[in-house]
N, C-alpha and C. Protein backbone atom coordinates (compact mmCIF):
# COMPACT_ATOMS: atom_id res chain seq x y z
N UNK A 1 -67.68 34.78 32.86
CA UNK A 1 -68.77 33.95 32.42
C UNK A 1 -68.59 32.51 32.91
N UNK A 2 -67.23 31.91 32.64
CA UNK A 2 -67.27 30.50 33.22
C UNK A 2 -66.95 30.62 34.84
N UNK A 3 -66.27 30.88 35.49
CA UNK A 3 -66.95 31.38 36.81
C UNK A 3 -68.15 31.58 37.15
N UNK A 4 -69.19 32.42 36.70
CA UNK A 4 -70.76 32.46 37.09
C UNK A 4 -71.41 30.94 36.43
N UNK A 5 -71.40 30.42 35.23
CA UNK A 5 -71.64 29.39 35.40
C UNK A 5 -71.42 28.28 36.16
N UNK A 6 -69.89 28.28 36.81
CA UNK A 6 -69.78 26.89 37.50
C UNK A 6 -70.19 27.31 38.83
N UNK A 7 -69.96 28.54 39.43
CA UNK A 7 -70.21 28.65 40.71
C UNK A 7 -71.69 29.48 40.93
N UNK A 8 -71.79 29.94 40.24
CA UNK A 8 -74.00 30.37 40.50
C UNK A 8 -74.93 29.09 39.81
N UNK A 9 -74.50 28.67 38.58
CA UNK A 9 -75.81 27.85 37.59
C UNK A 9 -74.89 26.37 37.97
N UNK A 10 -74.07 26.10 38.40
CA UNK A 10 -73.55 24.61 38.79
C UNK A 10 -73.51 23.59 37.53
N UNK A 11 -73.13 24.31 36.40
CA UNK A 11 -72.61 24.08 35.06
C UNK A 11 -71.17 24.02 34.70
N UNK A 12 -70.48 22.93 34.28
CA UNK A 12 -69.03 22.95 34.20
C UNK A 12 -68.85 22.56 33.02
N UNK A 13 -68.46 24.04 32.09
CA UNK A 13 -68.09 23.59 30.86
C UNK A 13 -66.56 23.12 30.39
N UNK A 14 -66.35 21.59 29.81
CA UNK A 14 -65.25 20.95 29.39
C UNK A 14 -63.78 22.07 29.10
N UNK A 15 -63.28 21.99 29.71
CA UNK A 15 -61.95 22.23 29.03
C UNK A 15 -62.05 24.17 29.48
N UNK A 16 -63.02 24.44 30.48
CA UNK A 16 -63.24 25.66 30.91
C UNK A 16 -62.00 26.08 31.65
N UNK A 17 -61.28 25.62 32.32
CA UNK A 17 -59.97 25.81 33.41
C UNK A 17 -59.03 26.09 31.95
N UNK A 18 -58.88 25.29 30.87
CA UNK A 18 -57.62 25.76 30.03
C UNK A 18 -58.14 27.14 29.53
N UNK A 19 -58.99 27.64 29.23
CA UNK A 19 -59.23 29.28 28.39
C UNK A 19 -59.50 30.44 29.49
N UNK A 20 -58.73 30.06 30.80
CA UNK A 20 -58.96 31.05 32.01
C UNK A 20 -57.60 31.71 31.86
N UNK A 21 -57.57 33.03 32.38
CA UNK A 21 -56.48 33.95 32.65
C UNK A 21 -55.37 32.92 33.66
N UNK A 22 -55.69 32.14 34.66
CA UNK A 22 -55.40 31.64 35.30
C UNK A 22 -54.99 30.45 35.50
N UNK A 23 -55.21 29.61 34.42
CA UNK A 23 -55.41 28.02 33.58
C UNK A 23 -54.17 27.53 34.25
N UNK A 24 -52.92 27.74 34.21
CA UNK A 24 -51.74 26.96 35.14
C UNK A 24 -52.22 26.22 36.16
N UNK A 25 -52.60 27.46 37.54
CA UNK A 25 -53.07 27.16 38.15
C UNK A 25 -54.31 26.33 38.73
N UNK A 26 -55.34 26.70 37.90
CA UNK A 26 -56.59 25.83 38.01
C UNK A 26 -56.47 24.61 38.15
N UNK A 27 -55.25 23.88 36.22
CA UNK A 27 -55.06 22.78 35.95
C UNK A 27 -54.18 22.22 37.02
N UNK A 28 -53.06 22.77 37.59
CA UNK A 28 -52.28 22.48 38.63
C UNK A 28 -53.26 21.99 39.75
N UNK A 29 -54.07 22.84 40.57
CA UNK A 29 -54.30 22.54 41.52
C UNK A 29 -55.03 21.43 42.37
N UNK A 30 -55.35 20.47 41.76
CA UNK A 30 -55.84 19.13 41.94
C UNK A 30 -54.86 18.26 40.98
N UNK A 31 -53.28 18.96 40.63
CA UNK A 31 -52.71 17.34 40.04
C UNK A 31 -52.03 16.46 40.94
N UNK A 32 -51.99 15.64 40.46
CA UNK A 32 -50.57 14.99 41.58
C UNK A 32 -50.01 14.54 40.95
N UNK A 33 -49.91 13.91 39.76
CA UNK A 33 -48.72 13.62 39.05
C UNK A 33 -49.05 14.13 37.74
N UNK A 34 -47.71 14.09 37.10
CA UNK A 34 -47.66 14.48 35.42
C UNK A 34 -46.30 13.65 34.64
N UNK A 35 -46.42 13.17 33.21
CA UNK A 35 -45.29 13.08 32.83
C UNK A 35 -45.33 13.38 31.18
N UNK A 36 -44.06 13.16 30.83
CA UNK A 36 -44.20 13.39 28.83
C UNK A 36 -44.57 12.29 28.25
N UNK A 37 -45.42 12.29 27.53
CA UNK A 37 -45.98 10.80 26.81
C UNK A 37 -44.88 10.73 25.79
N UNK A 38 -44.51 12.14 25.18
CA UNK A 38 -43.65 12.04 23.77
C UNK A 38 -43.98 13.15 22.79
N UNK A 39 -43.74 12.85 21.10
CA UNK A 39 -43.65 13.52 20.28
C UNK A 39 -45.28 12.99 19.97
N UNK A 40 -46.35 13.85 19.29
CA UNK A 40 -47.24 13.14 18.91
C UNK A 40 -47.54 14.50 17.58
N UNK A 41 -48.63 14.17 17.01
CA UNK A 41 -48.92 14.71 15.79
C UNK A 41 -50.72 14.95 15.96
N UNK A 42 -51.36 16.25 15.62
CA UNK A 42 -52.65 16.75 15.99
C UNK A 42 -53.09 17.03 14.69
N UNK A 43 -53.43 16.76 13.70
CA UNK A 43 -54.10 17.81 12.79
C UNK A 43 -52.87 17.96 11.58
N UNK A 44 -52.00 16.47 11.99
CA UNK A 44 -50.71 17.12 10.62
C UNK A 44 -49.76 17.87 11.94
N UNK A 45 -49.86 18.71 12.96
CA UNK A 45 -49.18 19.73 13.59
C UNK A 45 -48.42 18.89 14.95
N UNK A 46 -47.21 19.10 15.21
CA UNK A 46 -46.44 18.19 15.92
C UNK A 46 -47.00 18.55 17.24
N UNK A 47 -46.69 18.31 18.07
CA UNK A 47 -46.59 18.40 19.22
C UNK A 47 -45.86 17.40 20.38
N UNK A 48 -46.16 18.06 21.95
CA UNK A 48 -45.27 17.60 22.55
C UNK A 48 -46.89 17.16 23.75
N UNK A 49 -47.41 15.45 23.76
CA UNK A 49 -47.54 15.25 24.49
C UNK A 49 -47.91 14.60 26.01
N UNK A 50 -48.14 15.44 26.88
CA UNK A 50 -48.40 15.59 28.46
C UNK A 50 -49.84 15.02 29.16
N UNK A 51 -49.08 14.27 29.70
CA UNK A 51 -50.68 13.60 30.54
C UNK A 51 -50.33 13.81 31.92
N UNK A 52 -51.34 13.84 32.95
CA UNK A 52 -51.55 14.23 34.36
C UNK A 52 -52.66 13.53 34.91
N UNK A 53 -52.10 12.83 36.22
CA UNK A 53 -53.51 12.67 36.78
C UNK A 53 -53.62 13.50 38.08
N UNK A 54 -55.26 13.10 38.45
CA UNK A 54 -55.56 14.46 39.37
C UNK A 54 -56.43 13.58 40.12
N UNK A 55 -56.90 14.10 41.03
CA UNK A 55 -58.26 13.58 41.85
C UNK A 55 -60.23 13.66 41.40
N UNK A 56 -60.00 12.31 41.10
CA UNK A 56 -60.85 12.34 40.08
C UNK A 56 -61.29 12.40 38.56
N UNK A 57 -60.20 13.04 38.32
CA UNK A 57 -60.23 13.55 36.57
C UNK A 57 -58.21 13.59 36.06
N UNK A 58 -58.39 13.12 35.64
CA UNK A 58 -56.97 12.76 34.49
C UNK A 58 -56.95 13.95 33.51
N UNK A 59 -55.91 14.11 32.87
CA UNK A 59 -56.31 15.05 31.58
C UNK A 59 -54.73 14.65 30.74
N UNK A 60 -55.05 15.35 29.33
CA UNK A 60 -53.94 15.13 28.41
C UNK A 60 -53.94 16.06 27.60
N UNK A 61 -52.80 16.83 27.61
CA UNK A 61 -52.96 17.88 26.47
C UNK A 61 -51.69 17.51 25.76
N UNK A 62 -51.86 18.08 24.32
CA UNK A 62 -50.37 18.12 23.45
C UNK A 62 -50.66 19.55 22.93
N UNK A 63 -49.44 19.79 23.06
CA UNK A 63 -48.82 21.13 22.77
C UNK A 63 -47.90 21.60 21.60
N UNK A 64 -48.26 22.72 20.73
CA UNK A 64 -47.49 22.65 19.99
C UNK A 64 -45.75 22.82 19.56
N UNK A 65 -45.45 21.69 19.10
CA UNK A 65 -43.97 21.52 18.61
C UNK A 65 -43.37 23.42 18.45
N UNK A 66 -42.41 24.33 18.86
CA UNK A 66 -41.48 24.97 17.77
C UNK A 66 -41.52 26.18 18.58
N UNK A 67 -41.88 27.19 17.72
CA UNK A 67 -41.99 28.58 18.27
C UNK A 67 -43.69 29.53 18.51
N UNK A 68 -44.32 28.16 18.32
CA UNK A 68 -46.09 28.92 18.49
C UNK A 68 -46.27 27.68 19.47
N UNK A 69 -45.87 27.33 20.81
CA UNK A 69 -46.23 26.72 21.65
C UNK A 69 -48.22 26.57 22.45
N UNK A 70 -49.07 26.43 21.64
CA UNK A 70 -50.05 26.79 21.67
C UNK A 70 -51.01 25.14 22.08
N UNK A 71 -51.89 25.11 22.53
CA UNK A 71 -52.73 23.77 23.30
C UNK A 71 -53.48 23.37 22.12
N UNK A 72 -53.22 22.12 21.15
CA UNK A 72 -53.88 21.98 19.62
C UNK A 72 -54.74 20.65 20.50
N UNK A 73 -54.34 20.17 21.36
CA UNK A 73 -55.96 18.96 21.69
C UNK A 73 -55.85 19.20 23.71
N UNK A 74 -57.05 18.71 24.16
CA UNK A 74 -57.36 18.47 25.38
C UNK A 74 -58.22 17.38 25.28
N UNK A 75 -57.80 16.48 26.61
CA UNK A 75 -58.68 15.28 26.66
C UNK A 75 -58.66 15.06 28.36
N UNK A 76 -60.12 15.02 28.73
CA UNK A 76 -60.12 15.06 30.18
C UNK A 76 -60.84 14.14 30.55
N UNK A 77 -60.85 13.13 31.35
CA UNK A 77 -61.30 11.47 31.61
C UNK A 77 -61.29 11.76 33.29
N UNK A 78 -62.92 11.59 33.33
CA UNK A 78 -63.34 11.91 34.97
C UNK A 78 -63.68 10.02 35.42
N UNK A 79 -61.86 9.87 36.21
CA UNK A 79 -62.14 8.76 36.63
C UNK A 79 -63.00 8.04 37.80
N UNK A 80 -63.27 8.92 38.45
CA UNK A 80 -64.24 8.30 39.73
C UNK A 80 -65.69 8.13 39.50
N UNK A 81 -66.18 8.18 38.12
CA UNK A 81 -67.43 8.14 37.69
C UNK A 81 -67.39 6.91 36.52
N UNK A 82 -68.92 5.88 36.90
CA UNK A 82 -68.66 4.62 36.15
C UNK A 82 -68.58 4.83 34.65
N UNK A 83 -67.55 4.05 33.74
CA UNK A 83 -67.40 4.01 32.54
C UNK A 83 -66.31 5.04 32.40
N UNK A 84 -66.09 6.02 33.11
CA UNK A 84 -64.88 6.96 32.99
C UNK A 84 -65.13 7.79 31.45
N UNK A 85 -65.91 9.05 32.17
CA UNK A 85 -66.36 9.54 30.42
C UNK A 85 -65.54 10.67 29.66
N UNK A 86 -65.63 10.81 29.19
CA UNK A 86 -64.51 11.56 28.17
C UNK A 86 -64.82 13.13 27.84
N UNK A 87 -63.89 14.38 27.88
CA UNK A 87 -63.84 15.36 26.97
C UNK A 87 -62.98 15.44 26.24
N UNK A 88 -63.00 15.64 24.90
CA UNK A 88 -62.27 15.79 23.57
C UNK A 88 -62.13 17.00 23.31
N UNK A 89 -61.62 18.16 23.17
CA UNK A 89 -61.38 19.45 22.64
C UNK A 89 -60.20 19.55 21.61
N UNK A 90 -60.09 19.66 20.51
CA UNK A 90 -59.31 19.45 19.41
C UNK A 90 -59.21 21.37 18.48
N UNK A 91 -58.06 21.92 18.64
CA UNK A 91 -58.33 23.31 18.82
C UNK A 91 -57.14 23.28 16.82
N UNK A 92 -57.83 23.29 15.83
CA UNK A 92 -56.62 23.32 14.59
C UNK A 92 -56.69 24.81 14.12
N UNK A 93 -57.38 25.72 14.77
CA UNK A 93 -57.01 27.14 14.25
C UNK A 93 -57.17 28.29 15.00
N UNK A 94 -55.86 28.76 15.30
CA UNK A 94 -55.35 29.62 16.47
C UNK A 94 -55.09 31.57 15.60
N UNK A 95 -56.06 32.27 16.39
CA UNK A 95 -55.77 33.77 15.78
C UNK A 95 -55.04 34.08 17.57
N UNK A 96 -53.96 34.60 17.78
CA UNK A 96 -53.64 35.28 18.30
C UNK A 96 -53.55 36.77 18.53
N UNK A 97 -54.16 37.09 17.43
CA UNK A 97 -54.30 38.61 16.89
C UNK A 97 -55.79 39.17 17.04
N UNK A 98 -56.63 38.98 17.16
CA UNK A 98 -58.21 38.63 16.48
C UNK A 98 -58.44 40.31 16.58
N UNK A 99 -59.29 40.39 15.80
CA UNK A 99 -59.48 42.00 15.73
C UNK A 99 -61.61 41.89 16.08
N UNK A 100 -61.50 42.27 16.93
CA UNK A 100 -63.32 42.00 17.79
C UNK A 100 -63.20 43.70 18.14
N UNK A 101 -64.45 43.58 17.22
CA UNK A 101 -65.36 44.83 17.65
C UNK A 101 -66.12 44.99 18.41
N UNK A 102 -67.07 46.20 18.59
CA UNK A 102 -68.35 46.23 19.52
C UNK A 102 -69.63 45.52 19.20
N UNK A 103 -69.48 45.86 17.84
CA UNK A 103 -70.44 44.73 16.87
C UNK A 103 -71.09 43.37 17.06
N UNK A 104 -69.46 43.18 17.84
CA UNK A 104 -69.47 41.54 17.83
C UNK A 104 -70.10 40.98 18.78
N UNK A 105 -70.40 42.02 19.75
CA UNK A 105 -70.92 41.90 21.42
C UNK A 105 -72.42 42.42 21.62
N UNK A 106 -72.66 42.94 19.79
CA UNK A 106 -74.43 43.21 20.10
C UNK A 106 -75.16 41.88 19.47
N UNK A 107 -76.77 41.68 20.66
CA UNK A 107 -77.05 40.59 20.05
C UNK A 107 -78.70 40.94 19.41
N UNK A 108 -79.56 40.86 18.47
CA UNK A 108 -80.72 41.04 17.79
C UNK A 108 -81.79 39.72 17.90
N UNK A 109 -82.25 39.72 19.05
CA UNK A 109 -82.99 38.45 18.79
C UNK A 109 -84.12 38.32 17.66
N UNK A 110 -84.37 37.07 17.02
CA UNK A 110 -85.01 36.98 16.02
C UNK A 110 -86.69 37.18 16.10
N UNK A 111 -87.18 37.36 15.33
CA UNK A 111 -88.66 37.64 15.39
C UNK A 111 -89.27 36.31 16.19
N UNK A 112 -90.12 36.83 17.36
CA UNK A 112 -90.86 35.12 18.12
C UNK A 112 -89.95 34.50 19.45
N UNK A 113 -88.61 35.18 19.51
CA UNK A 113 -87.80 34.81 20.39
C UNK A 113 -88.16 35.23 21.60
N UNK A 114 -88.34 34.48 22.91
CA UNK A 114 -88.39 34.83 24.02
C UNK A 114 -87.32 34.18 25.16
N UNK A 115 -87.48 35.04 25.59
CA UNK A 115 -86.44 35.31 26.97
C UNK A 115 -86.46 33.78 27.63
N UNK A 116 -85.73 32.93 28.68
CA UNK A 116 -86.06 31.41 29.21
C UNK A 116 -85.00 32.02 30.37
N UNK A 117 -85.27 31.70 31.64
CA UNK A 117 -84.84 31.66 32.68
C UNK A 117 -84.33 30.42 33.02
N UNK A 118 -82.75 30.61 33.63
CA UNK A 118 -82.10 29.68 34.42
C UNK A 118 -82.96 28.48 35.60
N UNK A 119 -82.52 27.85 35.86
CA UNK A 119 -83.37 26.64 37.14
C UNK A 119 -82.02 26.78 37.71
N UNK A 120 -82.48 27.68 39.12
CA UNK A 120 -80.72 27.42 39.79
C UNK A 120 -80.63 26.15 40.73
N UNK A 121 -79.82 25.51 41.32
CA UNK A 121 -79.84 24.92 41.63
C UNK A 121 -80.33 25.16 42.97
N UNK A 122 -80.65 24.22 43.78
CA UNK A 122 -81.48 24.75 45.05
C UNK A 122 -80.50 24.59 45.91
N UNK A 123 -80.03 25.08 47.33
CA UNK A 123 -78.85 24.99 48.66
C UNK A 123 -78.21 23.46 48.63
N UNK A 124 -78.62 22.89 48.35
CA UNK A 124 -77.77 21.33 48.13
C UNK A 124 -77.06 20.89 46.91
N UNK A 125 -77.35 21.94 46.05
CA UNK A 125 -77.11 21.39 44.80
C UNK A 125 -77.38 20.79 43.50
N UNK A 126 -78.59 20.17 44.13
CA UNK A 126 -79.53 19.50 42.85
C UNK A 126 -80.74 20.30 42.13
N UNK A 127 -80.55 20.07 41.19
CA UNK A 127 -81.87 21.07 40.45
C UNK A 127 -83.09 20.67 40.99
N UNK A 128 -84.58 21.62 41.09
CA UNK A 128 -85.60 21.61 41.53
C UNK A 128 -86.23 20.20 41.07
């Protein structure tokens, strides 16, 4: 899904590269530097963290302190754009277990609901 959005509908949802099978890499591959900011605290929950800059976009995650090493904030600052604007993703409750049915994947649209089609972007990139 975030694949067909960024590369068919030219939609890039925040913090989409950390919830990929692949997220190391993604986040890796435009960094050039990284270092430890320190001990910091998310939600009450410790953590350990890490800022990076990249080309174009910076990011900062803290990670959790212990034996559930898990991503409790993301903050991504796209510097080559004026004012340098911000994503915040703040994550305080983690199921590692989740029990998802088929259920969960049917959808009932409501009485009056109709269908709305995408505007793809046209060969250059910009919407119609």
């Amino acid at each position: 899904m975030l694949d067909f959005t960024r590369e068919v509908l030219d939609v890039i949802a925040p913090a989409g590269d950390f919830i990929t099978m692949d997220a190391y890499d993604r986040l890796m591959s435009d960094t050039r530097s990284g270092f430890v900011v320190g001990k910091s605290h998310v939600g009450g929950v410790r953590c350990d963290h890490l800022a990076f800059r990249g080309y174009g976009v910076d990011w900062q995650v803290w990670i959790e302190d212990g034996d559930k090493p898990v991503p409790r904030k993301y903050v991504i600052t796209t510097v080559d754009m004026d004012q340098a604007p911000q994503a915040e993703i703040v994550v305080t409750k983690w199921n590692s277990s989740p029990e998802i049915g088929a259920r969960q994947f049917e959808y009932s649209p409501p009485a009056g609901a109709q269908q709305i089609d995408f505007v793809m972007p046209d060969s250059k990139g910009e919407q119609p």
